[in-house]
PDB file of N, CA and C in Angstrom:
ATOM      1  N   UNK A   1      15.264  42.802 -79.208  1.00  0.00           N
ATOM      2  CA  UNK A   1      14.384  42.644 -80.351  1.00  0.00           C
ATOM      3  C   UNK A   1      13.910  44.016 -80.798  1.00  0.00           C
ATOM      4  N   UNK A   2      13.873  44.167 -82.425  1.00  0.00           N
ATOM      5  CA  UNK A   2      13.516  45.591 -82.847  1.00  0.00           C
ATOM      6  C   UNK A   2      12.038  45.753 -82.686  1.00  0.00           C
ATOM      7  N   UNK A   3      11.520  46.531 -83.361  1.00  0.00           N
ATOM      8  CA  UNK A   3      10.053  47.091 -83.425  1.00  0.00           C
ATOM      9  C   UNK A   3       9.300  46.164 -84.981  1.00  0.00           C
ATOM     10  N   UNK A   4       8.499  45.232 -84.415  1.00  0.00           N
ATOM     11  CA  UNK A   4       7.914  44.645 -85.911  1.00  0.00           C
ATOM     12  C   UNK A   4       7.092  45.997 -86.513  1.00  0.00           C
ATOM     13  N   UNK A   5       7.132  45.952 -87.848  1.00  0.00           N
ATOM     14  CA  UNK A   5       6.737  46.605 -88.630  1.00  0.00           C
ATOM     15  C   UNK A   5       5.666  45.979 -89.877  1.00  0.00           C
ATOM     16  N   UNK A   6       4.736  46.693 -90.126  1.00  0.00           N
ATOM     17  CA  UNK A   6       3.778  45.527 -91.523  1.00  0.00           C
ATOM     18  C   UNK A   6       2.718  44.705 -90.664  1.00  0.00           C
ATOM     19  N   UNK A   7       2.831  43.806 -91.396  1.00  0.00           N
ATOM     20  CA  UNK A   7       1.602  42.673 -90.697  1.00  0.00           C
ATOM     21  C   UNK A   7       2.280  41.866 -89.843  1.00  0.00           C
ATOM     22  N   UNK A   8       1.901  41.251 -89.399  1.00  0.00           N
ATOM     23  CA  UNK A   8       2.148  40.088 -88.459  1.00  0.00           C
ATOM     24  C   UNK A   8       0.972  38.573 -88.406  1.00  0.00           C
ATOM     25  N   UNK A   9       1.681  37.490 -88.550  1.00  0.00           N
ATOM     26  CA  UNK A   9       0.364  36.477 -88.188  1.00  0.00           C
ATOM     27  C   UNK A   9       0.232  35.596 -87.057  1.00  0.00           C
ATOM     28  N   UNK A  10      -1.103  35.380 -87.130  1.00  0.00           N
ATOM     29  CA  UNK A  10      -1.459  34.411 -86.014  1.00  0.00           C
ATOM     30  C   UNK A  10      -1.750  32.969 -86.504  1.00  0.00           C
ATOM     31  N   UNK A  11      -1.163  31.832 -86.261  1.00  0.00           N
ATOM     32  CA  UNK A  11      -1.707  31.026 -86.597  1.00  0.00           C
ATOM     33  C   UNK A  11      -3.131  30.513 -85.675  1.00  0.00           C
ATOM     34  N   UNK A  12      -3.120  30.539 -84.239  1.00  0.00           N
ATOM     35  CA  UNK A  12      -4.613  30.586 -83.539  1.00  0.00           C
ATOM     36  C   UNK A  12      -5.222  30.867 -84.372  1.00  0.00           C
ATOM     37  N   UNK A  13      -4.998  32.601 -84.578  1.00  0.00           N
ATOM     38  CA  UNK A  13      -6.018  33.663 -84.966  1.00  0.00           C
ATOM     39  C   UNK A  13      -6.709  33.012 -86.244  1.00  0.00           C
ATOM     40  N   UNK A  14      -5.604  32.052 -87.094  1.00  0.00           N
ATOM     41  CA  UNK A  14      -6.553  31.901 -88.838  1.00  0.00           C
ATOM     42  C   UNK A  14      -7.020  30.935 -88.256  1.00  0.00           C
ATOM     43  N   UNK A  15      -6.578  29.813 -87.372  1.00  0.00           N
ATOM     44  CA  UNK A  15      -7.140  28.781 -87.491  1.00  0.00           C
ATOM     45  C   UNK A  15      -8.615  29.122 -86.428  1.00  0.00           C
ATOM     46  N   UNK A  16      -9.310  30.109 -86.024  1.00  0.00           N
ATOM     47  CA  UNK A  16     -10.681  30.304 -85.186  1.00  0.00           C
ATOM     48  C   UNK A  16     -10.146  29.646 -83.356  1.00  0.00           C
ATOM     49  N   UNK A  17      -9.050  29.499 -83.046  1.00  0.00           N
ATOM     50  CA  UNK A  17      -9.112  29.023 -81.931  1.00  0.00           C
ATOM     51  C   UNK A  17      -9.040  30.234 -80.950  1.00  0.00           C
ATOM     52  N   UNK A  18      -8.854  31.373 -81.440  1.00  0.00           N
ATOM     53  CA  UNK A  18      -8.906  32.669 -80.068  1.00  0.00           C
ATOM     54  C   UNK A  18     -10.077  33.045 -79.913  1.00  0.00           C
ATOM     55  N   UNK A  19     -10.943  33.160 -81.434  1.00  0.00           N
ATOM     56  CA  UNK A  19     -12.319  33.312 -80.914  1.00  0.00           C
ATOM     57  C   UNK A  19     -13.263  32.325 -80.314  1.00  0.00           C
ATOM     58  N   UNK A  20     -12.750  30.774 -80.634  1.00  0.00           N
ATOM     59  CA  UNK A  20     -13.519  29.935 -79.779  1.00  0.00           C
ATOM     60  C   UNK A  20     -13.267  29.913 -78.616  1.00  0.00           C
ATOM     61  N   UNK A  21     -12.158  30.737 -77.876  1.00  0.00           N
ATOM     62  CA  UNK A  21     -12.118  30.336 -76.587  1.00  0.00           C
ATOM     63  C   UNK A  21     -12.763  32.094 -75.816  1.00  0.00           C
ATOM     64  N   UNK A  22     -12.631  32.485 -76.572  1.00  0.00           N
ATOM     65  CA  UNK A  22     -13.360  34.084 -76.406  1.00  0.00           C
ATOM     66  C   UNK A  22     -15.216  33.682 -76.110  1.00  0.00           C
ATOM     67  N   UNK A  23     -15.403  33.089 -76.792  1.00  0.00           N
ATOM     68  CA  UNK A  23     -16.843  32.657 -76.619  1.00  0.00           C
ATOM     69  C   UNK A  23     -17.128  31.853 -75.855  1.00  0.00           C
ATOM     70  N   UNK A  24     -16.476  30.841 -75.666  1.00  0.00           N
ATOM     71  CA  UNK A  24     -16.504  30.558 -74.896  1.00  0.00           C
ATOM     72  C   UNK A  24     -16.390  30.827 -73.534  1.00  0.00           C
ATOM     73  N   UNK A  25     -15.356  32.006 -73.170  1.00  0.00           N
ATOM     74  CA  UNK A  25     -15.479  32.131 -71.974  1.00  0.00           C
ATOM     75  C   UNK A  25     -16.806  32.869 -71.636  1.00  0.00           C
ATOM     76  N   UNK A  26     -16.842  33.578 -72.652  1.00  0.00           N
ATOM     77  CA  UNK A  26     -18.221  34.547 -72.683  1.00  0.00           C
ATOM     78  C   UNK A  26     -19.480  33.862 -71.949  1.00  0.00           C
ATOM     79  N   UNK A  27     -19.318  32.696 -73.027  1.00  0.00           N
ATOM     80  CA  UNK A  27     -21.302  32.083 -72.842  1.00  0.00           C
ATOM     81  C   UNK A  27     -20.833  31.097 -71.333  1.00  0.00           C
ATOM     82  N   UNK A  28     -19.870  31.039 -70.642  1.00  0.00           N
ATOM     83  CA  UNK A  28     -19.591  30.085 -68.972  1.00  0.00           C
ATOM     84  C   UNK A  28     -19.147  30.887 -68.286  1.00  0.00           C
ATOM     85  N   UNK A  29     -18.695  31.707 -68.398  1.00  0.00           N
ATOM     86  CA  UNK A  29     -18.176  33.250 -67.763  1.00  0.00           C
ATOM     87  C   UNK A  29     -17.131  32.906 -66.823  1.00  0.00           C
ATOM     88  N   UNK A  30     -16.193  31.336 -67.316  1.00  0.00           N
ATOM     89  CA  UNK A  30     -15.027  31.176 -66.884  1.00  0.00           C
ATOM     90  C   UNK A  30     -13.956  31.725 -67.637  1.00  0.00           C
ATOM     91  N   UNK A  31     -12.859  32.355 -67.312  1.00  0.00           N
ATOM     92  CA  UNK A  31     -11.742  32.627 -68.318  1.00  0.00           C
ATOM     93  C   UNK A  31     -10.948  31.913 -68.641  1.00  0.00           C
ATOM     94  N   UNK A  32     -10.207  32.376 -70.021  1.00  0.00           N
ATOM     95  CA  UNK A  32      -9.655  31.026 -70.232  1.00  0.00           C
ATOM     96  C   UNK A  32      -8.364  31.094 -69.957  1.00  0.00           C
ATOM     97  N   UNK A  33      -7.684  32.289 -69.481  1.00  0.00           N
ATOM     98  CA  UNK A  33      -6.259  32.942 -69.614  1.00  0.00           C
ATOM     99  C   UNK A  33      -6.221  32.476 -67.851  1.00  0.00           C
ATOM    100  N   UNK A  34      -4.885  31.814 -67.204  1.00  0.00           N
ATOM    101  CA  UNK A  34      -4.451  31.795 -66.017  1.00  0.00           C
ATOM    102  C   UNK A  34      -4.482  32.927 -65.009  1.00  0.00           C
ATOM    103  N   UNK A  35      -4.461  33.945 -65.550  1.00  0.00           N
ATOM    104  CA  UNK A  35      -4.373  35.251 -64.965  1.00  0.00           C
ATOM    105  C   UNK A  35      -6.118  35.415 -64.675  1.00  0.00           C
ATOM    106  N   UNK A  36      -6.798  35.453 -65.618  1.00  0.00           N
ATOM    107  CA  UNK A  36      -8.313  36.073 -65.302  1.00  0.00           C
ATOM    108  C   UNK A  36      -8.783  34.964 -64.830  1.00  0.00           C
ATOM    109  N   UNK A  37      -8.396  33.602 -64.694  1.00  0.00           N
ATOM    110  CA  UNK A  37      -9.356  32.609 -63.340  1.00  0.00           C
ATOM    111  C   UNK A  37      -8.777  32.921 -62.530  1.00  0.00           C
ATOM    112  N   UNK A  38      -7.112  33.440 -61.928  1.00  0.00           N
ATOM    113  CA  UNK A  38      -6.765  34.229 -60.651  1.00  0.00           C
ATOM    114  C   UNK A  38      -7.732  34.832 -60.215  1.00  0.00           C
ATOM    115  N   UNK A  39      -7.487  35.672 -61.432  1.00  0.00           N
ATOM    116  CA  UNK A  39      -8.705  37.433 -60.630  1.00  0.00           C
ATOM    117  C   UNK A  39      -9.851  37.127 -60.123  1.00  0.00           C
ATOM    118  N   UNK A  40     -10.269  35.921 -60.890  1.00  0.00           N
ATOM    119  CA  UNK A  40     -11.923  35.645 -60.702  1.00  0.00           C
ATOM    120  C   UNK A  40     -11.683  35.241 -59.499  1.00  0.00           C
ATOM    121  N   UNK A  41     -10.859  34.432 -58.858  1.00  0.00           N
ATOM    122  CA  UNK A  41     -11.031  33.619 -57.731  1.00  0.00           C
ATOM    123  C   UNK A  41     -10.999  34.385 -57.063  1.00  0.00           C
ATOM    124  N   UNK A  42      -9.880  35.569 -56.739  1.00  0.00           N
ATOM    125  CA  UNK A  42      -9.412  36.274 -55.947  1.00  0.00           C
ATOM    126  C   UNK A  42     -10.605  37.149 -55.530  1.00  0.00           C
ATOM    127  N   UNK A  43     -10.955  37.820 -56.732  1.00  0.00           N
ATOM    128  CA  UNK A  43     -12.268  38.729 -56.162  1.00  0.00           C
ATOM    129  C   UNK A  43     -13.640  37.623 -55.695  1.00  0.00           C
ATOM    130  N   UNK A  44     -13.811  36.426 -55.566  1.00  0.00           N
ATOM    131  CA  UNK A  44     -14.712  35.768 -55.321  1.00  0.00           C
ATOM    132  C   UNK A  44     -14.440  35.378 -54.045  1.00  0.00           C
ATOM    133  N   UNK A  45     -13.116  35.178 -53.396  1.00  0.00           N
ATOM    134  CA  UNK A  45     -12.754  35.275 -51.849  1.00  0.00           C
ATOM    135  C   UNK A  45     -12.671  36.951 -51.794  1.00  0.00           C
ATOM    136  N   UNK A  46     -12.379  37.886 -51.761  1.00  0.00           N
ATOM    137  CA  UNK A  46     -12.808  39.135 -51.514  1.00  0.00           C
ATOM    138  C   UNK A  46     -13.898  39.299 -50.507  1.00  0.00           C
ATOM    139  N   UNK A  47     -15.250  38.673 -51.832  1.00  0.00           N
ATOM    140  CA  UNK A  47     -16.226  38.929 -51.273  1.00  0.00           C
ATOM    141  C   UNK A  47     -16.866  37.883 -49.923  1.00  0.00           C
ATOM    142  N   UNK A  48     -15.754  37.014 -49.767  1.00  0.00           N
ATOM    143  CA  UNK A  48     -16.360  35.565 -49.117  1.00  0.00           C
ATOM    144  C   UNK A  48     -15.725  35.935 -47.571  1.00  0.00           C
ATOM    145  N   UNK A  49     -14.876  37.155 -47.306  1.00  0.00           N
ATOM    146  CA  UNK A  49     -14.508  37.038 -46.393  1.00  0.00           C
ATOM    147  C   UNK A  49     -14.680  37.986 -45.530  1.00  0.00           C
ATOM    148  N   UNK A  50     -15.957  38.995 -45.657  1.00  0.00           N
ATOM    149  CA  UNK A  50     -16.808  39.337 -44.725  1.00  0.00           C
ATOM    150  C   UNK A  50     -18.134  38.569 -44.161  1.00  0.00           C
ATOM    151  N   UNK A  51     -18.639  37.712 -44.682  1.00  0.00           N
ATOM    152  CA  UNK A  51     -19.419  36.719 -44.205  1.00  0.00           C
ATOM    153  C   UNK A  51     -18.923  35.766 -43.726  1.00  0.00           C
ATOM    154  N   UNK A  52     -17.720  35.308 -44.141  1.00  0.00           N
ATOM    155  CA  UNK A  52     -17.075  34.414 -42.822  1.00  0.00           C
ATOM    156  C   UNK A  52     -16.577  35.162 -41.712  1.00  0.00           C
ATOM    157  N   UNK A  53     -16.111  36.057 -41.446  1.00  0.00           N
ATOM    158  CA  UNK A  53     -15.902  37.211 -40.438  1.00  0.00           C
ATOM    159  C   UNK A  53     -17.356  37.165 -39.203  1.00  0.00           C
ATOM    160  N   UNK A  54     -18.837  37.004 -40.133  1.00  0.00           N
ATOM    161  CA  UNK A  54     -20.371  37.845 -39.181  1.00  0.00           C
ATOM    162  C   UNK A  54     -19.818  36.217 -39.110  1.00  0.00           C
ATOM    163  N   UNK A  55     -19.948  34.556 -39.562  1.00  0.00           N
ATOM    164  CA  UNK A  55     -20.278  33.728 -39.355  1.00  0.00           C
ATOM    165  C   UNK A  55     -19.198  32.992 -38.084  1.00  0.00           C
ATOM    166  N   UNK A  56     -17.892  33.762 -38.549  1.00  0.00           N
ATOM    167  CA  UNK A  56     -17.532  33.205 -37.481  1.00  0.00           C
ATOM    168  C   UNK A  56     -17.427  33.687 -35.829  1.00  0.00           C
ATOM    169  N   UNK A  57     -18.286  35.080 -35.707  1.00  0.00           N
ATOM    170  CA  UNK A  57     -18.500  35.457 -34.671  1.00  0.00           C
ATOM    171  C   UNK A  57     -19.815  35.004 -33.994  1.00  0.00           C
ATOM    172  N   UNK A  58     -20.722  35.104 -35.329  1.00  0.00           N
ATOM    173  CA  UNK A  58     -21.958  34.302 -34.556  1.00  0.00           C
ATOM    174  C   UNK A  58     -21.440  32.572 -34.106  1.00  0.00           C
ATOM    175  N   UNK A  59     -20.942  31.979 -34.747  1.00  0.00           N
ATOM    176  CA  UNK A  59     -20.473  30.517 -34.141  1.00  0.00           C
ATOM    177  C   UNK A  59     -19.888  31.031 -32.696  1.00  0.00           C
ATOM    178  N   UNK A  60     -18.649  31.962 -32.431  1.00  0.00           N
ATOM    179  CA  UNK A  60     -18.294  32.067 -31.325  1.00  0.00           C
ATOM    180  C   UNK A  60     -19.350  32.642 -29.572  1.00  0.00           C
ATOM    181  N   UNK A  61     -20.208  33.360 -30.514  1.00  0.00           N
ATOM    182  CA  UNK A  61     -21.352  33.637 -29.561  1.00  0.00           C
ATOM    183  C   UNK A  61     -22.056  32.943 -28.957  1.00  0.00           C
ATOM    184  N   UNK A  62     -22.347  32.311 -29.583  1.00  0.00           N
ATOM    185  CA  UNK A  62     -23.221  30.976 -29.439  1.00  0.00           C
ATOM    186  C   UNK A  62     -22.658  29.675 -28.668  1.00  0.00           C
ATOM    187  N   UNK A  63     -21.516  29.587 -29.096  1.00  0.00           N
ATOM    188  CA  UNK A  63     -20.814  28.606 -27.806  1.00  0.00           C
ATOM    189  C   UNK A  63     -20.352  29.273 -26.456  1.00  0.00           C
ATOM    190  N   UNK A  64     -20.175  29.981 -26.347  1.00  0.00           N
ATOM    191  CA  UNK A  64     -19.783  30.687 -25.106  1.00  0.00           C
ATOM    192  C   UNK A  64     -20.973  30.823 -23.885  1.00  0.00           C
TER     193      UNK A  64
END
């Protein structure tokens, strides 16, 4: 495929559906693209898996 040149259209774009979902993600701060609820998840176990690390040593302490 060559290099588009000029304008280009969106039909989303006229019909308001990229910015409704833009705002939407905005004002729930879920994304709406497959890729950025990945990321979200991913960095949300990130952070989940040094506190299961202290929790699951204190569980092991404690039974022993």
């Amino acid at each position: 495929m060559g290099k588009k040149f000029g304008m280009s259209f969106s039909l989303n774009r006229a019909l308001g559906i990229s910015s409704a979902k833009a705002k939407f993600a905005r004002a729930t701060g879920i994304p709406t693209t497959r890729q950025g609820r990945q990321r979200k998840i991913g960095a949300a176990m990130g952070c989940m898996i040094p506190i299961i690390i202290i929790v699951g040593i204190f569980l092991l302490s404690t039974t022993i």
